[in-house]
N, C-alpha and C. Protein backbone atom coordinates (compact mmCIF):
# COMPACT_ATOMS: atom_id res chain seq x y z
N UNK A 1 -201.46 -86.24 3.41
CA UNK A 1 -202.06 -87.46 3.92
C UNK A 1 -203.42 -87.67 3.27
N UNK A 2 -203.73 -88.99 3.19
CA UNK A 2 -204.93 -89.41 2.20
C UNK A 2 -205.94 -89.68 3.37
N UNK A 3 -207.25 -89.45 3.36
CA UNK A 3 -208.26 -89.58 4.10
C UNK A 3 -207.83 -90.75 5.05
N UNK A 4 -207.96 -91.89 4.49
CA UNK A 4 -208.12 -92.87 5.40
C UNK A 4 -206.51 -92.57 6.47
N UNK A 5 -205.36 -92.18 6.05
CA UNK A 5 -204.37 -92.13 7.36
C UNK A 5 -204.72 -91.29 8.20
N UNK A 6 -205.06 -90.34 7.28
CA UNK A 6 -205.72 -89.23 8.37
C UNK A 6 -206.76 -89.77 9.46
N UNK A 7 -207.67 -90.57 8.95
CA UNK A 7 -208.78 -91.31 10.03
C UNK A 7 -207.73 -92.04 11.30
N UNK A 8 -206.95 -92.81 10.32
CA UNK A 8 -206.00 -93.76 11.09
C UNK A 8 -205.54 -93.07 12.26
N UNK A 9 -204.68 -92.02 12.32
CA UNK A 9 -203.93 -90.88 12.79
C UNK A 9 -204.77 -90.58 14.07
N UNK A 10 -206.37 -90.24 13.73
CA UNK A 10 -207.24 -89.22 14.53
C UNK A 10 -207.20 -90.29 15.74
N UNK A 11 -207.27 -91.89 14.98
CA UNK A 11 -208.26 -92.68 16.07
C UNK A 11 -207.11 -92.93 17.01
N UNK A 12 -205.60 -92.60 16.77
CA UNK A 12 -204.77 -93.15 17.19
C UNK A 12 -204.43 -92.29 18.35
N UNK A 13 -204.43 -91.16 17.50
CA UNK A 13 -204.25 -89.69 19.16
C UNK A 13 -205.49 -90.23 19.90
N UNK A 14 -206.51 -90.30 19.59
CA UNK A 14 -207.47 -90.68 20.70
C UNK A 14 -207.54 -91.63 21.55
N UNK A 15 -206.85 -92.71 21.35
CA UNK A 15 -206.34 -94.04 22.15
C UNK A 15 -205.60 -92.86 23.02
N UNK A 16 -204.90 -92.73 22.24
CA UNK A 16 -203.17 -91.86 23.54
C UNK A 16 -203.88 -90.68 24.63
N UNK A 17 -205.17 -90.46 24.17
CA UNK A 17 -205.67 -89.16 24.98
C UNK A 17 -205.30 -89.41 26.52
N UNK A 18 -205.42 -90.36 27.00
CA UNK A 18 -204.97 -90.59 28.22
C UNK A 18 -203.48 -89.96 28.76
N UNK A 19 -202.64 -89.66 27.95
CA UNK A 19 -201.37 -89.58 28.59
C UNK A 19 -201.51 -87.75 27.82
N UNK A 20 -202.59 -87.26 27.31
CA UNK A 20 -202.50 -85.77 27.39
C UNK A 20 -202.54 -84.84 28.21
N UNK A 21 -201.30 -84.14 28.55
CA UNK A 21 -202.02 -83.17 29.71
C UNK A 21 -203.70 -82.10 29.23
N UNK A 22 -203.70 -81.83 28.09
CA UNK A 22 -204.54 -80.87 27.21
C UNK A 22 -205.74 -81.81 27.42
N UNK A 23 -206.41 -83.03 27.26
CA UNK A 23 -207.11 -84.06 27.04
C UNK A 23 -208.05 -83.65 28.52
N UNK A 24 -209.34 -83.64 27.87
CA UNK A 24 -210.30 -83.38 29.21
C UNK A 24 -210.97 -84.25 29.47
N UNK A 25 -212.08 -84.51 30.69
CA UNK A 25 -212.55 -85.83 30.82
C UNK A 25 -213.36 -86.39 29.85
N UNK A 26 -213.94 -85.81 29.18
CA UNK A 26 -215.45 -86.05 27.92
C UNK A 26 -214.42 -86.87 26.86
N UNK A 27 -212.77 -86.71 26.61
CA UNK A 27 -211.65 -87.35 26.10
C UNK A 27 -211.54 -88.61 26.29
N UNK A 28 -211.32 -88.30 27.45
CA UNK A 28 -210.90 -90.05 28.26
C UNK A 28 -212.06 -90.57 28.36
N UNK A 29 -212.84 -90.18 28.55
CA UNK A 29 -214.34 -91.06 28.53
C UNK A 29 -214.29 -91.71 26.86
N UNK A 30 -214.14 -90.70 26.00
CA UNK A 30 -214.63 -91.43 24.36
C UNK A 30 -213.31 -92.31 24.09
N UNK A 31 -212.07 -92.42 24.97
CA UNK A 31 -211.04 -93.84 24.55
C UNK A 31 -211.53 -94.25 25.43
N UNK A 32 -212.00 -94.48 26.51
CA UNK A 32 -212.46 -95.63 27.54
C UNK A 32 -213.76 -96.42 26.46
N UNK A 33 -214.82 -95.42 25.76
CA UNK A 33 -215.74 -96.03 25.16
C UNK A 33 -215.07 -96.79 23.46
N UNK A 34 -213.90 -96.25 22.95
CA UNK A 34 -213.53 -96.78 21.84
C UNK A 34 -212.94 -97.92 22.60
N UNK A 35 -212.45 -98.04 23.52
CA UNK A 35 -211.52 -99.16 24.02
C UNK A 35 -212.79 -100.54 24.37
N UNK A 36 -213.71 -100.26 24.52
CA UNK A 36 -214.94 -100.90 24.97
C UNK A 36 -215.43 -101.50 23.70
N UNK A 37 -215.80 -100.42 22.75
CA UNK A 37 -215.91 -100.82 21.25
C UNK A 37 -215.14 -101.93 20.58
N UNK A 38 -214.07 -102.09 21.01
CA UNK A 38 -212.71 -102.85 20.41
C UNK A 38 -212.79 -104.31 21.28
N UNK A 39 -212.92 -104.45 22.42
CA UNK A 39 -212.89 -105.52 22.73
C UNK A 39 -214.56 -106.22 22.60
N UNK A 40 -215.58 -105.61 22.72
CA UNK A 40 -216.94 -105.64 22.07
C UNK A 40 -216.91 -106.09 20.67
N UNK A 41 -216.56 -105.66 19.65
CA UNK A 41 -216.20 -106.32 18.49
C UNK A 41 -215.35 -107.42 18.30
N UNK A 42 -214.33 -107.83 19.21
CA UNK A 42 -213.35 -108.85 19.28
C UNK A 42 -213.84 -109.92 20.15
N UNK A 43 -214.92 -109.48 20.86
CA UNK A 43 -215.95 -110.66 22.00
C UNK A 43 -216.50 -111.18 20.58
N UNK A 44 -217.45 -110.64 20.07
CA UNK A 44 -218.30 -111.14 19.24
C UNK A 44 -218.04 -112.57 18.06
N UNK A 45 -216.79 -112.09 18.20
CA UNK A 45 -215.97 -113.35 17.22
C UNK A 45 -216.44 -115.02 17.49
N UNK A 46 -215.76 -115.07 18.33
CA UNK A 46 -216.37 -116.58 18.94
C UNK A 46 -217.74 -116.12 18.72
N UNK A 47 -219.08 -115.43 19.37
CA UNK A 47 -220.15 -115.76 18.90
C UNK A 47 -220.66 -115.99 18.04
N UNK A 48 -219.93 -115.07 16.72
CA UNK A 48 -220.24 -115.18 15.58
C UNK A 48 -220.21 -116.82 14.90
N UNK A 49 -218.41 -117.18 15.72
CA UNK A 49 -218.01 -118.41 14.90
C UNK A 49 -219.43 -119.79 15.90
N UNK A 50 -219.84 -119.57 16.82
CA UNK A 50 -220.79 -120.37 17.51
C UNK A 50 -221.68 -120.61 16.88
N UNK A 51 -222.46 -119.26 16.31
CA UNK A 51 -223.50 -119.29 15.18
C UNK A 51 -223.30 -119.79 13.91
N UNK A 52 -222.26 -119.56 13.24
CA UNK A 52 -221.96 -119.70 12.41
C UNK A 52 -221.93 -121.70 12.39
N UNK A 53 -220.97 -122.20 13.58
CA UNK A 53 -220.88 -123.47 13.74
C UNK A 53 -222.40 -124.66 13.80
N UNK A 54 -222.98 -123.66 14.54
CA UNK A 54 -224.45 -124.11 14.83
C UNK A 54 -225.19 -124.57 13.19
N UNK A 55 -224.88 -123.11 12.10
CA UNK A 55 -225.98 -123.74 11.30
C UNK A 55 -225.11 -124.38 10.40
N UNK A 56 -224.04 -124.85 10.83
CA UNK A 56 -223.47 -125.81 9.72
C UNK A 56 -224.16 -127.60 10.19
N UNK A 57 -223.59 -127.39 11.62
CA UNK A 57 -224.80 -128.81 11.95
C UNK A 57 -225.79 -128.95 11.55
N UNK A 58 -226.53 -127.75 11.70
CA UNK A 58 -228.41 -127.55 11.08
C UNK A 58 -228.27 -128.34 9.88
N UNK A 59 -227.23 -127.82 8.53
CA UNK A 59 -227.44 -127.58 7.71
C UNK A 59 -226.67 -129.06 6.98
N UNK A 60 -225.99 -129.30 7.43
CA UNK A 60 -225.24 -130.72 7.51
C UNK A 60 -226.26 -131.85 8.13
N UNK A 61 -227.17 -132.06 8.76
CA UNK A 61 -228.82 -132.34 9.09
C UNK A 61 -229.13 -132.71 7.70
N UNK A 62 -229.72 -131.19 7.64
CA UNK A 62 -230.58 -131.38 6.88
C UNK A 62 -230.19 -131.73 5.39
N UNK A 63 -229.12 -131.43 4.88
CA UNK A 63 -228.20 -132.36 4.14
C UNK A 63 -228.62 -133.59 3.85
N UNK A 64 -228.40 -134.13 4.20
CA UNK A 64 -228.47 -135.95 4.93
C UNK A 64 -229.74 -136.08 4.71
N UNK A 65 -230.57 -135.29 5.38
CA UNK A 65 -231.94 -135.73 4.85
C UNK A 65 -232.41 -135.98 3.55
N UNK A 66 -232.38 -134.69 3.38
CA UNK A 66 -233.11 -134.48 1.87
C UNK A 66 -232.08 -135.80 0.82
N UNK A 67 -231.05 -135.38 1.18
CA UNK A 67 -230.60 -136.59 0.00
C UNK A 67 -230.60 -137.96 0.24
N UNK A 68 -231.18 -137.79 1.77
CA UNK A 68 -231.96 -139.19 1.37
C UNK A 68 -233.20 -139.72 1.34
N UNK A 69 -234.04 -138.49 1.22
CA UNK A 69 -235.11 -138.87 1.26
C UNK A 69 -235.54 -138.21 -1.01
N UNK A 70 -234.85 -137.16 -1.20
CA UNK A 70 -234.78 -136.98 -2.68
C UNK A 70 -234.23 -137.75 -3.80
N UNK A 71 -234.68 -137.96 -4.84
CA UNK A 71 -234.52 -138.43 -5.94
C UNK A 71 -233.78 -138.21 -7.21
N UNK A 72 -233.24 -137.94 -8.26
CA UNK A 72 -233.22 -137.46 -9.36
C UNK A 72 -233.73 -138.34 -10.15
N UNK A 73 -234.41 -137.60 -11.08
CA UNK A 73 -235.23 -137.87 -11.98
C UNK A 73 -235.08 -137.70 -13.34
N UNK A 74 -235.81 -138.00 -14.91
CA UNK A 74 -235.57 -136.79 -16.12
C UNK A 74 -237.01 -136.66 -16.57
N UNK A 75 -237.66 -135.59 -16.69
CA UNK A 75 -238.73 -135.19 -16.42
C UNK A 75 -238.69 -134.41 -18.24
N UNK A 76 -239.87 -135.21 -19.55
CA UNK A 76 -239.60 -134.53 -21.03
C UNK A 76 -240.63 -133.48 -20.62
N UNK A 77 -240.65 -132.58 -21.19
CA UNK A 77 -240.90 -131.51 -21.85
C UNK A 77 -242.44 -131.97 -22.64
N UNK A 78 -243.40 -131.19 -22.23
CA UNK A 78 -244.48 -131.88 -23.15
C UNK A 78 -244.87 -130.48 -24.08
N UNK A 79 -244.35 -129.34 -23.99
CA UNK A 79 -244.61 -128.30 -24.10
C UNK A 79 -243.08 -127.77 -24.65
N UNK A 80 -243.40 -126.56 -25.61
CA UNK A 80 -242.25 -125.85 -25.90
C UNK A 80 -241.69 -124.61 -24.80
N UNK A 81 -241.12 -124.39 -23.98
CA UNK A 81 -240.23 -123.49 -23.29
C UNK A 81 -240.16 -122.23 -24.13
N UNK A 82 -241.44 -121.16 -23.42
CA UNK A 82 -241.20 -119.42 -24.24
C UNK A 82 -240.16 -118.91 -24.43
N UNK A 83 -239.83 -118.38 -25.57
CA UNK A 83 -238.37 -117.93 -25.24
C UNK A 83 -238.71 -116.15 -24.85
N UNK A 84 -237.73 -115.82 -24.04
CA UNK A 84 -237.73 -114.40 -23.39
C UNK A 84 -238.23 -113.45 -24.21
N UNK A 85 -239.18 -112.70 -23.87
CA UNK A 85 -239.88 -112.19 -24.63
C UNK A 85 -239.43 -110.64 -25.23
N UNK A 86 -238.54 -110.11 -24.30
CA UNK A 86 -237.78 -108.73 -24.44
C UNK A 86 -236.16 -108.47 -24.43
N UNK A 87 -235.40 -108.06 -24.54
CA UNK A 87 -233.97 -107.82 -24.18
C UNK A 87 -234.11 -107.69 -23.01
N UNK A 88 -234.85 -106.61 -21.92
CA UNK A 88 -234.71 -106.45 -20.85
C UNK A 88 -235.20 -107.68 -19.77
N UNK A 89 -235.79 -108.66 -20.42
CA UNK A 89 -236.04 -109.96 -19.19
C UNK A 89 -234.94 -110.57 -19.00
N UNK A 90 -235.31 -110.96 -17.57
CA UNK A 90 -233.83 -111.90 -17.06
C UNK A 90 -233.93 -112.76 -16.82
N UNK A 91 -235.22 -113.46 -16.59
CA UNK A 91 -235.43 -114.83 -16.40
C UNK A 91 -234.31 -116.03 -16.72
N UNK A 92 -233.51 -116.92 -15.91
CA UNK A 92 -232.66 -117.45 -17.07
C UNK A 92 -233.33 -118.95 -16.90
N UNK A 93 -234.45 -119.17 -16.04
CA UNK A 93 -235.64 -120.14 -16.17
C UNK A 93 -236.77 -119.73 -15.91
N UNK A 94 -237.60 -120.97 -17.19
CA UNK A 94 -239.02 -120.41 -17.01
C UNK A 94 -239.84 -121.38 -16.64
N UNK A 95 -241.14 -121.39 -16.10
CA UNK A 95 -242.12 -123.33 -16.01
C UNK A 95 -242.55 -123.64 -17.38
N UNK A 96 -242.42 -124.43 -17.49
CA UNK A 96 -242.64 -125.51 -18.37
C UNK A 96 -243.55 -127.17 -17.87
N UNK A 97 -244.45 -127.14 -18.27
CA UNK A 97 -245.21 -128.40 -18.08
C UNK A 97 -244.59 -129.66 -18.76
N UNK A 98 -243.96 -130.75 -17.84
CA UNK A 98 -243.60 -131.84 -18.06
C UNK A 98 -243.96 -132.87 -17.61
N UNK A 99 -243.25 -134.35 -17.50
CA UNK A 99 -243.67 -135.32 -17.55
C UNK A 99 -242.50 -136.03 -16.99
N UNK A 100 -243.01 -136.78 -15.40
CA UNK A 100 -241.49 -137.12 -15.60
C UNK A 100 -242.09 -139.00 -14.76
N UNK A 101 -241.40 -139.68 -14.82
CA UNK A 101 -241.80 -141.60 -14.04
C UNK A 101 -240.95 -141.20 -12.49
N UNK A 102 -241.94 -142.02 -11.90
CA UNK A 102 -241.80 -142.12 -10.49
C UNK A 102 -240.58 -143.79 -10.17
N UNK A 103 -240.39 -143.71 -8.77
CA UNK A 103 -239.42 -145.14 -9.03
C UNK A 103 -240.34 -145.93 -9.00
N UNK A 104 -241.27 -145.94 -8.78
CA UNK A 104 -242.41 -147.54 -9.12
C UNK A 104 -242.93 -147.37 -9.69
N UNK A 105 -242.76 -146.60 -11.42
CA UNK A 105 -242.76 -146.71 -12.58
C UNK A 105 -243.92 -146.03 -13.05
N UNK A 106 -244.80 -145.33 -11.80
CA UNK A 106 -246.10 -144.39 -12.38
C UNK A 106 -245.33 -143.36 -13.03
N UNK A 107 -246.27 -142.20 -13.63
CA UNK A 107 -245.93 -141.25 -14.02
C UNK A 107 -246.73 -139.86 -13.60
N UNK A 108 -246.09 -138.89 -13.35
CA UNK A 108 -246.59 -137.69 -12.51
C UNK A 108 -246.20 -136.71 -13.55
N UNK A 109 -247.45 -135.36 -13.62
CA UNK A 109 -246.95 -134.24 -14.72
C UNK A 109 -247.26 -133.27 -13.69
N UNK A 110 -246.14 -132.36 -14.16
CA UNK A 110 -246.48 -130.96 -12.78
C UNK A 110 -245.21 -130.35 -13.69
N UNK A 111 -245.41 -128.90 -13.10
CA UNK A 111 -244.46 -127.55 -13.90
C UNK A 111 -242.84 -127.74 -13.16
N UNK A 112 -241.78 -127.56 -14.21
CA UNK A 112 -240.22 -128.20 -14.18
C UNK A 112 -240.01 -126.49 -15.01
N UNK A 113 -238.93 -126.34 -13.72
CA UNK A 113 -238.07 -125.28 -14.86
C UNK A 113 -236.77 -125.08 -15.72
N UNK A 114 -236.78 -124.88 -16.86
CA UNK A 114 -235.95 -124.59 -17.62
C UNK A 114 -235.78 -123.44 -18.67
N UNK A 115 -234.20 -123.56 -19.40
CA UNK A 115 -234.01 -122.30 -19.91
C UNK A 115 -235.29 -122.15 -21.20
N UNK A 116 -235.13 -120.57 -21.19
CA UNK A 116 -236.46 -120.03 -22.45
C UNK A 116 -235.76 -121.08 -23.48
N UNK A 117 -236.39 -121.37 -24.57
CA UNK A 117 -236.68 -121.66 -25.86
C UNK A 117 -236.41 -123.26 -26.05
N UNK A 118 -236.36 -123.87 -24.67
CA UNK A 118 -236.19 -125.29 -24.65
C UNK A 118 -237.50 -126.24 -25.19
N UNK A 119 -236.83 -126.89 -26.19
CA UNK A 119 -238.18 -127.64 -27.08
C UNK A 119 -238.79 -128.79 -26.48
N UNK A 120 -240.00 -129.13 -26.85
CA UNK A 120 -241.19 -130.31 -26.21
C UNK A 120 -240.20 -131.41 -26.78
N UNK A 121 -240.25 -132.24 -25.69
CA UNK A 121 -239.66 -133.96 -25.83
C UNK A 121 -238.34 -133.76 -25.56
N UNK A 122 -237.49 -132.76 -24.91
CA UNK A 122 -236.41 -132.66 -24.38
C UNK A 122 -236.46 -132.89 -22.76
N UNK A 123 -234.99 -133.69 -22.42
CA UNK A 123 -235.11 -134.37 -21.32
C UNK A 123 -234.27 -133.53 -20.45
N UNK A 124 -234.78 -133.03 -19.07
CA UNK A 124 -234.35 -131.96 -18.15
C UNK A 124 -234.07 -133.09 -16.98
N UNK A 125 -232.98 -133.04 -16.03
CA UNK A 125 -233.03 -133.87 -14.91
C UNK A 125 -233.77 -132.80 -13.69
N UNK A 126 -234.62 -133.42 -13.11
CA UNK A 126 -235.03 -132.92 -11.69
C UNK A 126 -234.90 -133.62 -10.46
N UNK A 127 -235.30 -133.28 -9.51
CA UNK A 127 -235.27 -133.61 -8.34
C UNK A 127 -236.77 -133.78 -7.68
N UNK A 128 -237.17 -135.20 -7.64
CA UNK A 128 -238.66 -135.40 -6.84
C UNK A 128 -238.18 -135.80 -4.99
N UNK A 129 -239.45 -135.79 -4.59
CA UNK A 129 -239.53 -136.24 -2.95
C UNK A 129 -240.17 -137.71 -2.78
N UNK A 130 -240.43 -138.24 -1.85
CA UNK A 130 -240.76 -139.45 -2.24
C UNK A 130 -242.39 -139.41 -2.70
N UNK A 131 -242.84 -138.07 -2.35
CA UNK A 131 -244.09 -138.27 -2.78
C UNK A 131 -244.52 -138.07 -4.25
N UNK A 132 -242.97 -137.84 -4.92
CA UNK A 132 -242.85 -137.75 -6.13
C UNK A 132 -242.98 -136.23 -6.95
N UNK A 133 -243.39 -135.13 -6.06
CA UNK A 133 -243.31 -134.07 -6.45
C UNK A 133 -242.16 -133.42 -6.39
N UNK A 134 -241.62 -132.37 -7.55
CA UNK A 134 -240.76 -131.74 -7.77
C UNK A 134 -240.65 -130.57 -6.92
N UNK A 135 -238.65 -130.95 -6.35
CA UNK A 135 -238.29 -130.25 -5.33
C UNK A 135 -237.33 -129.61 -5.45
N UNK A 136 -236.57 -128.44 -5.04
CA UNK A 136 -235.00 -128.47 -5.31
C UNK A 136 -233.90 -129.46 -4.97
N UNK A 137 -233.08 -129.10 -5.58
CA UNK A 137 -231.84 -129.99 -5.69
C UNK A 137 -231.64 -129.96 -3.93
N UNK A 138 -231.02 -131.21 -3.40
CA UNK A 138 -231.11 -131.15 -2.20
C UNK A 138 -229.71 -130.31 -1.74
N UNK A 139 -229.97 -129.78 -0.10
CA UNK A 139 -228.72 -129.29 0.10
C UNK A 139 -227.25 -130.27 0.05
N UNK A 140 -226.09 -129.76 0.00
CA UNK A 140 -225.22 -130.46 -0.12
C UNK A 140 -223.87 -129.41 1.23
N UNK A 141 -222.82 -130.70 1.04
CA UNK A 141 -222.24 -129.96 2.07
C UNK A 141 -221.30 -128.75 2.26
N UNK A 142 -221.33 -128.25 0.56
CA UNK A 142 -220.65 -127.04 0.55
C UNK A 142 -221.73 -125.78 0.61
N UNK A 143 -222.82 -126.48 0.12
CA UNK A 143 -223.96 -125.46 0.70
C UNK A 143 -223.91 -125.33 2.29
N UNK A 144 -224.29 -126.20 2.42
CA UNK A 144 -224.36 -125.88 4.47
C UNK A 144 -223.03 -125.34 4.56
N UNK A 145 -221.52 -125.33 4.40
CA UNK A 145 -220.31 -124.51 4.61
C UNK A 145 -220.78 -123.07 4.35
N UNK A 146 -221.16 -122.46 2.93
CA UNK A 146 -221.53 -121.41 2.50
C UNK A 146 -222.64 -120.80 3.69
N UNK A 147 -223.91 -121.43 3.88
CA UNK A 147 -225.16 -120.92 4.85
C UNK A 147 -224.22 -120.69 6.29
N UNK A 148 -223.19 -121.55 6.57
CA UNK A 148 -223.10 -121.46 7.78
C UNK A 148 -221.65 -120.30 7.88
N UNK A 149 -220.90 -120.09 6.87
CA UNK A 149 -220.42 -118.64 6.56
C UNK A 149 -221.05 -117.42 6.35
N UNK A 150 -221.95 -117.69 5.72
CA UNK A 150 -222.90 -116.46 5.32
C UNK A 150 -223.67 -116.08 7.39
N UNK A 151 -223.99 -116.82 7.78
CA UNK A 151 -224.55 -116.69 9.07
C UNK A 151 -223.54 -116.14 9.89
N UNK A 152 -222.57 -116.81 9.89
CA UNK A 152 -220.97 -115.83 11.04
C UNK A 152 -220.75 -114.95 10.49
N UNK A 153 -220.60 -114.51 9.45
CA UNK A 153 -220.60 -113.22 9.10
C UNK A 153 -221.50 -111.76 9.21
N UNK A 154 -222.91 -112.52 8.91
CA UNK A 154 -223.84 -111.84 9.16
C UNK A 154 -224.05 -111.53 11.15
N UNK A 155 -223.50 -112.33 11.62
CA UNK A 155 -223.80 -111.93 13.06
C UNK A 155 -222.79 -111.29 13.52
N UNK A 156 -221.57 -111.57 13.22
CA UNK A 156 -220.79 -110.59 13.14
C UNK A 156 -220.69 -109.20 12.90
N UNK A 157 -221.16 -108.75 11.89
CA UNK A 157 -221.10 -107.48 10.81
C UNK A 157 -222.21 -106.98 11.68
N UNK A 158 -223.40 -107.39 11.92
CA UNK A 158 -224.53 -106.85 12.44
C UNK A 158 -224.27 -106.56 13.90
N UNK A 159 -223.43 -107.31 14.78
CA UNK A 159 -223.17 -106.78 16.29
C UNK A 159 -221.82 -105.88 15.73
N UNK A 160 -221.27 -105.49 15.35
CA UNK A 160 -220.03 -104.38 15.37
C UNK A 160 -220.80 -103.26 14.44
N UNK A 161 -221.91 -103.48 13.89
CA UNK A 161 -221.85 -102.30 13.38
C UNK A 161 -223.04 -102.12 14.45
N UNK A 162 -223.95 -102.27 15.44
CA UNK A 162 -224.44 -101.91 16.36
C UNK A 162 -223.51 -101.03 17.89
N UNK A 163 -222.52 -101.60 17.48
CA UNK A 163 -221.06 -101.31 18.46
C UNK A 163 -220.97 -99.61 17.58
N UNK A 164 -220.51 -100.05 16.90
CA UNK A 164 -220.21 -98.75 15.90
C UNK A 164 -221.59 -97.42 15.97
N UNK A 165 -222.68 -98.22 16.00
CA UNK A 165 -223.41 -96.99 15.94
C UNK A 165 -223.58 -96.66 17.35
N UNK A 166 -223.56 -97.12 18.45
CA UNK A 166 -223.44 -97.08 19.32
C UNK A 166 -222.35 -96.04 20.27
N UNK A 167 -221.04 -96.18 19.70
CA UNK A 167 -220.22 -95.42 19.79
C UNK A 167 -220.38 -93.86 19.26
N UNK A 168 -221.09 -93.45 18.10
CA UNK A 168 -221.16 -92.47 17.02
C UNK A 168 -222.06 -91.73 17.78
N UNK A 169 -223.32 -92.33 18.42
CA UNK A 169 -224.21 -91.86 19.82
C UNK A 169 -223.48 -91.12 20.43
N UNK A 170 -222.52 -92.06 21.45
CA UNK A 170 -221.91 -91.36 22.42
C UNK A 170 -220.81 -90.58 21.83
N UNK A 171 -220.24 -90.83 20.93
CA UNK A 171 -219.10 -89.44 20.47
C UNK A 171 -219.99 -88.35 20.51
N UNK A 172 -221.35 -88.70 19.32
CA UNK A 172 -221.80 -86.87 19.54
C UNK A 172 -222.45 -86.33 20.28
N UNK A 173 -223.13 -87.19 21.64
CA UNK A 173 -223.05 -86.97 22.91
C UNK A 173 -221.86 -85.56 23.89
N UNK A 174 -220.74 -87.01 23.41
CA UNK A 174 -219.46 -86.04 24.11
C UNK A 174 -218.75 -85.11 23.63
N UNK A 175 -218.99 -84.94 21.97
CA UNK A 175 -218.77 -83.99 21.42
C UNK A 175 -219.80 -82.35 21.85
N UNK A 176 -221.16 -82.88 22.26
CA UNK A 176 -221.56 -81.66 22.85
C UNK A 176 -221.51 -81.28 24.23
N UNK A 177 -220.87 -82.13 24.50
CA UNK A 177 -220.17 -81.85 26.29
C UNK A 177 -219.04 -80.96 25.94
N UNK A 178 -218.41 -81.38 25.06
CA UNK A 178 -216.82 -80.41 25.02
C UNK A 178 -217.38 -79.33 24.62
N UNK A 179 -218.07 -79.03 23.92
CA UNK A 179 -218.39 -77.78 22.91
C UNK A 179 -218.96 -76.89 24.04
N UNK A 180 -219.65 -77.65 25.22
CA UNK A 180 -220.62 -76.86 26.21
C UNK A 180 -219.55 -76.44 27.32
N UNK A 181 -218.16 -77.33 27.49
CA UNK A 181 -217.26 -76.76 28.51
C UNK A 181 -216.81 -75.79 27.56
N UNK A 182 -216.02 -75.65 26.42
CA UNK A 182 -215.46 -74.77 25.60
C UNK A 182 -216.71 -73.60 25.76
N UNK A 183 -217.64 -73.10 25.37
CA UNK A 183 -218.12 -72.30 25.54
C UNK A 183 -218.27 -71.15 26.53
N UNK A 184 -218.02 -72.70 28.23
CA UNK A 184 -218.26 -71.97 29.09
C UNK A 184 -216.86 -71.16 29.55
N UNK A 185 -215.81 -72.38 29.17
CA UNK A 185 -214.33 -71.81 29.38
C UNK A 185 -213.81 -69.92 28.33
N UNK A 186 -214.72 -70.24 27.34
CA UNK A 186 -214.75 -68.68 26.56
C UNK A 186 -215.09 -67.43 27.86
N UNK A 187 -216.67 -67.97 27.84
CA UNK A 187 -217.29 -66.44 28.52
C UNK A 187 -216.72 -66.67 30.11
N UNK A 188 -215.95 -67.49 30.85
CA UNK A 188 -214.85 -67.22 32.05
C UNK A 188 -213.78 -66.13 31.74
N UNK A 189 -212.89 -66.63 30.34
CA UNK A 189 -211.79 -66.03 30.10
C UNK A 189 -212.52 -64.31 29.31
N UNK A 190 -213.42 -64.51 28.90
CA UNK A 190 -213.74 -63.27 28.40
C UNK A 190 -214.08 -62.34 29.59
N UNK A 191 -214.86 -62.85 30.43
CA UNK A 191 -214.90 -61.94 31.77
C UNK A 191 -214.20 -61.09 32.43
N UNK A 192 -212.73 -62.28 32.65
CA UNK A 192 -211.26 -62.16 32.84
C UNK A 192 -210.64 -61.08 32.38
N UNK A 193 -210.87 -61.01 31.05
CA UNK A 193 -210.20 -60.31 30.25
C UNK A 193 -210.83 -59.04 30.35
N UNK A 194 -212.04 -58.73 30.86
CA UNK A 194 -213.00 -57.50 30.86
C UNK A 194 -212.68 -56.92 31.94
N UNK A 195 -211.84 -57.58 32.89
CA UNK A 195 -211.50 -56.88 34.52
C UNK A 195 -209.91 -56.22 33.92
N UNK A 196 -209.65 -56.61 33.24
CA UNK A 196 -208.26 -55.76 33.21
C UNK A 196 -207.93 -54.47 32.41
């Protein structure tokens, strides 16, 4: 048997400990607490998906906003774009000082990023606010899907593995309960054995 059936196997006699005659109480206590664990992790679901639902509204909001309160723009290059200076840099954008027209036809210069070695008088599209400064691209609605997956998951994963460590407590808790009846059940039977 390969590790993981073997795990499979262990956790499975331990559910069944209940119907062992051999099975002592510190036993049935750690499937009463795995059984607790299991529906504790299976509660959490809906919360997770609640949270998860929550920041898709947030994020579906704020969506809506920004794209309508953001712009796109094309903002030249007044400057040549460094190109990476080592093999080991990763930058795959750098600032660059540009130039880009507002919608009522002023013009605003402030730092736009793009890839290294991009030449002066090349046209980059950006994203301004209405105050005309450069912003990120606004959210969109597969972004808010993604944020609001990334969030159910994360609340998820983070309450079961609190479950989980939680459990690992009390196993080695009750693991030194058994070890302390086993001990004591030794020096009984050794006693026993010293009268005859």
């Amino acid at each position: 048997m390969n590790v993981s059936s073997t795990w499979i196997m262990r956790q499975l006699r331990w559910i069944g400990s209940g119907r062992n005659p051999l099975a002592t109480r510190w036993d049935r206590i750690e499937t009463a607490l795995v059984a607790v664990a299991i529906v504790l992790s299976l509660g959490m679901v809906p919360v997770a998906l609640a949270a998860g639902s929550h920041e898709y509204a947030t994020g579906l909001r704020d969506a809506a906003h920004e794209q309508a309160t953001r712009t796109q723009v094309t903002a030249v290059l007044l400057a040549d774009a460094p190109e990476t200076l080592s093999a080991r840099a990763t930058a795959t954008q750098v600032p660059v000082k540009a130039v880009w027209r507002l919608p009522d036809g002023s013009e605003r210069t402030g730092q736009v990023e793009v890839a290294p070695g991009t030449d002066a008088g090349t046209g980059t599209p950006i994203w301004i606010d209405q105050a005309g400064n450069s912003v990120p691209e606004p959210l969109t609605r597969d972004g808010a899907l993604g944020a609001a997956f990334g969030i159910a998951a994360l609340v998820w994963v983070g309450a079961v593995g609190l479950v989980v460590l939680a459990l690992w407590g009390a196993r080695f808790l009750l693991d030194r309960r058994r070890g302390e009846d086993l001990a004591r059940e030794w020096q009984r039977a050794s006693r026993d054995l010293k009268r005859f």
